[in-house]
C-alpha atoms as a PDB file:
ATOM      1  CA  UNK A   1      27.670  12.149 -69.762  1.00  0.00           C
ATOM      2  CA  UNK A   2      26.844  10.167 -72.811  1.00  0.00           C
ATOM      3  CA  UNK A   3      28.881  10.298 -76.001  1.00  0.00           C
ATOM      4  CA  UNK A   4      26.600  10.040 -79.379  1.00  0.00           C
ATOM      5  CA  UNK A   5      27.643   9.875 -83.016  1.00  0.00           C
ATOM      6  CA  UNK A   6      25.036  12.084 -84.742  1.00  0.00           C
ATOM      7  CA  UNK A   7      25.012  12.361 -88.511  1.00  0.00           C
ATOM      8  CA  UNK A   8      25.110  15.489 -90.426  1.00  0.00           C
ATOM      9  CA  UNK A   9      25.246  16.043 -93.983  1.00  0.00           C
ATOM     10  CA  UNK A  10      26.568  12.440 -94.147  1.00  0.00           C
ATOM     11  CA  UNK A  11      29.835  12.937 -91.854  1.00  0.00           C
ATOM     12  CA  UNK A  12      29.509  11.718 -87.987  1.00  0.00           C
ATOM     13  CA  UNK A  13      29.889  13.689 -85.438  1.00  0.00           C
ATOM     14  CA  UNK A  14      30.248  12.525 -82.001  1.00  0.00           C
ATOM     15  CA  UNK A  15      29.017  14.873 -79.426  1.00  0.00           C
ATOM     16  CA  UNK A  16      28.286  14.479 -75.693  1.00  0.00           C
ATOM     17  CA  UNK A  17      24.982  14.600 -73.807  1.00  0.00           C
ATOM     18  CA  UNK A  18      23.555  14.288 -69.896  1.00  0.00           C
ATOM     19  CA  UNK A  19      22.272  10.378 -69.639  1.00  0.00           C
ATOM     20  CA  UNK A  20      18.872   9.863 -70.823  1.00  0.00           C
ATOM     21  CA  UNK A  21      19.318  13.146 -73.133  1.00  0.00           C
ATOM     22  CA  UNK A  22      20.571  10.715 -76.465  1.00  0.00           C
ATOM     23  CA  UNK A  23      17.137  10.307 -78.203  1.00  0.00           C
ATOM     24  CA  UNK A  24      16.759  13.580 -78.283  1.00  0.00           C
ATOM     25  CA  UNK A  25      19.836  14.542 -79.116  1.00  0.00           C
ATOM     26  CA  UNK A  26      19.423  12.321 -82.056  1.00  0.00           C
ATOM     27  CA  UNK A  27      16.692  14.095 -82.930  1.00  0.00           C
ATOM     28  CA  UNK A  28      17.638  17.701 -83.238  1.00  0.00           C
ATOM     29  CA  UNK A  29      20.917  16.175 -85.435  1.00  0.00           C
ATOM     30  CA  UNK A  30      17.844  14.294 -87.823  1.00  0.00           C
ATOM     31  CA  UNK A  31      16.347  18.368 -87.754  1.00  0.00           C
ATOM     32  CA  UNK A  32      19.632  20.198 -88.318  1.00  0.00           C
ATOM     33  CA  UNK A  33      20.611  16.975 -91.394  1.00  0.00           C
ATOM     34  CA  UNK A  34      17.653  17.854 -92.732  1.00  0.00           C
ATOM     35  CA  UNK A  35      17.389  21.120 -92.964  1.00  0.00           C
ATOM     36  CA  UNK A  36      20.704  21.188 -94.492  1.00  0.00           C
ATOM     37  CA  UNK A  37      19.350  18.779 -96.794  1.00  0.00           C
ATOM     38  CA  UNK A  38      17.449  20.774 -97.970  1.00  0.00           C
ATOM     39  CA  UNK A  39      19.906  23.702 -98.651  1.00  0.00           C
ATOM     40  CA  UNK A  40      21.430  21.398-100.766  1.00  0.00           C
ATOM     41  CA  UNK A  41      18.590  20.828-102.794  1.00  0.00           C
ATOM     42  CA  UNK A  42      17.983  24.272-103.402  1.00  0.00           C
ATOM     43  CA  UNK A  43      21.580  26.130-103.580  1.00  0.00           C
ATOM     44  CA  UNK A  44      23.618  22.877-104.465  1.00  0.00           C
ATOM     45  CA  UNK A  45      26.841  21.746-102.991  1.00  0.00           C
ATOM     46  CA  UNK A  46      28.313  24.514-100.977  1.00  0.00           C
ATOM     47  CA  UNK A  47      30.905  24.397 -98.138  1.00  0.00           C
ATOM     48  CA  UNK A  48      30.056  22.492 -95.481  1.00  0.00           C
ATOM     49  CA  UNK A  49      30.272  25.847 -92.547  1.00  0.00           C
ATOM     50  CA  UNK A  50      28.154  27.408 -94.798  1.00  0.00           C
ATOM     51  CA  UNK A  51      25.457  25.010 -95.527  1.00  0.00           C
ATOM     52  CA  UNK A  52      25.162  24.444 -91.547  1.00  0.00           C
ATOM     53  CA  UNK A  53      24.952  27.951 -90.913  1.00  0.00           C
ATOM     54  CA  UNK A  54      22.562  28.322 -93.274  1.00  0.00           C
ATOM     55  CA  UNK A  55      20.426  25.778 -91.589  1.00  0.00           C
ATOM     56  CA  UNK A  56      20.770  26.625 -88.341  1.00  0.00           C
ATOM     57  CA  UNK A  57      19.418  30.424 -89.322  1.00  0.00           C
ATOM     58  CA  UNK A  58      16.416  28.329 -90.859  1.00  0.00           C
ATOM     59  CA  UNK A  59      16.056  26.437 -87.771  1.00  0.00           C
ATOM     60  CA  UNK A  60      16.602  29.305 -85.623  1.00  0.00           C
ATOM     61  CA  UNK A  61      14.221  31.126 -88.109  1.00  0.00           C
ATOM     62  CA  UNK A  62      11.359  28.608 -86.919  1.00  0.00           C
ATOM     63  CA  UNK A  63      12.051  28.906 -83.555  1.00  0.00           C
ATOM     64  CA  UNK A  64      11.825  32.824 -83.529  1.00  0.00           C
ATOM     65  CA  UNK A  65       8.325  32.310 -85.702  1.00  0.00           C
ATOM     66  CA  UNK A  66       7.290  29.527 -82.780  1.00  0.00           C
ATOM     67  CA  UNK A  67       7.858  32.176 -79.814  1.00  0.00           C
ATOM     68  CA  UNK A  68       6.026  34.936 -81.847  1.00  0.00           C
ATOM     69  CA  UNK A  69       3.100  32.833 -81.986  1.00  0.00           C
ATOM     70  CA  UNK A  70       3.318  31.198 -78.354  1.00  0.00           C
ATOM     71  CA  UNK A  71       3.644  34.946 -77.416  1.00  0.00           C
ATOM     72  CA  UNK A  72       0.616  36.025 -79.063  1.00  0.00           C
ATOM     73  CA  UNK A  73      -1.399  33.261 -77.911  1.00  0.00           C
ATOM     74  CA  UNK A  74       0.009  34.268 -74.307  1.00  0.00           C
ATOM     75  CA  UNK A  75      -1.789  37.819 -75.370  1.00  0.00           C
ATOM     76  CA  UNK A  76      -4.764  36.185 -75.667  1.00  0.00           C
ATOM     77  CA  UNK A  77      -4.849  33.869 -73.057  1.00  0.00           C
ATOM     78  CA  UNK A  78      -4.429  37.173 -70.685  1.00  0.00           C
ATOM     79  CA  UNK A  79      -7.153  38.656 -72.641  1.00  0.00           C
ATOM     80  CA  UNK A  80      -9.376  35.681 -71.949  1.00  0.00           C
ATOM     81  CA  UNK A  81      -8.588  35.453 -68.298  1.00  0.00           C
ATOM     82  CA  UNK A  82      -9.246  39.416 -68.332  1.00  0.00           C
ATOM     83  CA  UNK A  83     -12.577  38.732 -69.825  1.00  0.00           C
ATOM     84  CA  UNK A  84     -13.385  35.979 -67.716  1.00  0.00           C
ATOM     85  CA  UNK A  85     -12.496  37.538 -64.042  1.00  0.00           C
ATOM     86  CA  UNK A  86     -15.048  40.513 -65.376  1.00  0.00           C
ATOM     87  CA  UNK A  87     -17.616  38.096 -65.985  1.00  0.00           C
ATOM     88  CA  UNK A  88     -17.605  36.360 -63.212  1.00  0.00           C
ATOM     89  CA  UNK A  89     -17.121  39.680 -61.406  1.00  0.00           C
ATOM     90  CA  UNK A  90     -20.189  41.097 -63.372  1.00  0.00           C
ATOM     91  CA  UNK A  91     -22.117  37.487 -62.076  1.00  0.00           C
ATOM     92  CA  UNK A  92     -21.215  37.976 -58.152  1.00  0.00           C
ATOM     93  CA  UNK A  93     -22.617  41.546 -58.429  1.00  0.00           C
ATOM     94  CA  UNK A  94     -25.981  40.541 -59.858  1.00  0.00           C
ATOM     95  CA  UNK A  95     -25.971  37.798 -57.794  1.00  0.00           C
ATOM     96  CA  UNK A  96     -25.270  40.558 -54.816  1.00  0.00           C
ATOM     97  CA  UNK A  97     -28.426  42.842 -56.459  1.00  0.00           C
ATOM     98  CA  UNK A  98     -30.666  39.542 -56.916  1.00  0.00           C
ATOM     99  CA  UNK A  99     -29.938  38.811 -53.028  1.00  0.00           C
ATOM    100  CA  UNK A 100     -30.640  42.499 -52.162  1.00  0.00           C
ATOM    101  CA  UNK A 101     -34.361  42.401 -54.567  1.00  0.00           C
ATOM    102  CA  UNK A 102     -34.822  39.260 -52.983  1.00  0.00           C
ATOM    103  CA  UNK A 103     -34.462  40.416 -49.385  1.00  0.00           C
ATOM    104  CA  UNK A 104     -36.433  43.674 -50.068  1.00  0.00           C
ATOM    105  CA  UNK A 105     -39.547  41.449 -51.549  1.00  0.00           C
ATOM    106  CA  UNK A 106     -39.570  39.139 -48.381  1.00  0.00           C
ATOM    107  CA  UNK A 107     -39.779  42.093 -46.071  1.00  0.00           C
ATOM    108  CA  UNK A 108     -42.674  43.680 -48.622  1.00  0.00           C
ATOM    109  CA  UNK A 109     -44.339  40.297 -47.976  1.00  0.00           C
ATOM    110  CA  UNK A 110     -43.749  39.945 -44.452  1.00  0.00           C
ATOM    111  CA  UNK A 111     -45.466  43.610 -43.830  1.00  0.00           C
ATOM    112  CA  UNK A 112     -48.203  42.584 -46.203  1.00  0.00           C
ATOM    113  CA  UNK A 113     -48.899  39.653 -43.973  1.00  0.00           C
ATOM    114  CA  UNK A 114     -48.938  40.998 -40.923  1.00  0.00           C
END
């Protein structure tokens, strides 16, 4: 395990990681400083519990939004596979009834010939 000092709302905080985890570790602290940040630019200087709980429901907030839209672009990714296995399903039966027209015509010719 790695130790890293992250840095949020200007105090250090030094929190452990697996090995090759620290860069982005450092990163969600840069997320979670700013988003309390920015808390404190709107609300002013509140406690410091508060103002990280306040950010982490606006990160969390993003994260639900995130998963509501990969969710309903899961929905339509079904939809398009849906759509897709029904056109190519639609395509192997003409194919099938182009075959079958096909067939039939060669055996009209064949009698015609003989």
């Amino acid at each position: 395990m790695a130790n890293v000092v992250v840095n949020i709302a200007g105090r250090p905080y030094t929190m452990q990681c697996p090995d090759g985890e620290e860069d982005h570790l450092k990163d969600l602290a840069k997320l979670l400083d700013t988003e309390v940040g920015r808390i404190r630019q709107s609300v002013g200087a509140i406690g410091d519990i508060r103002q990280l709980v306040m950010a982490g429901l606006m990160v969390a907030d993003r994260l639900s939004e995130a998963t509501r839209k990969l969710e309903d672009m899961q929905d339509q990714l079904d939809g398009l596979r849906i759509s897709r296995d029904q056109a190519l399903q639609q395509i192997r039966q003409q194919d099938e009834n182009f075959a079958k027209a096909l067939e039939i015509a060669a055996q009209k010719l064949e009698e015609m010939a003989q």
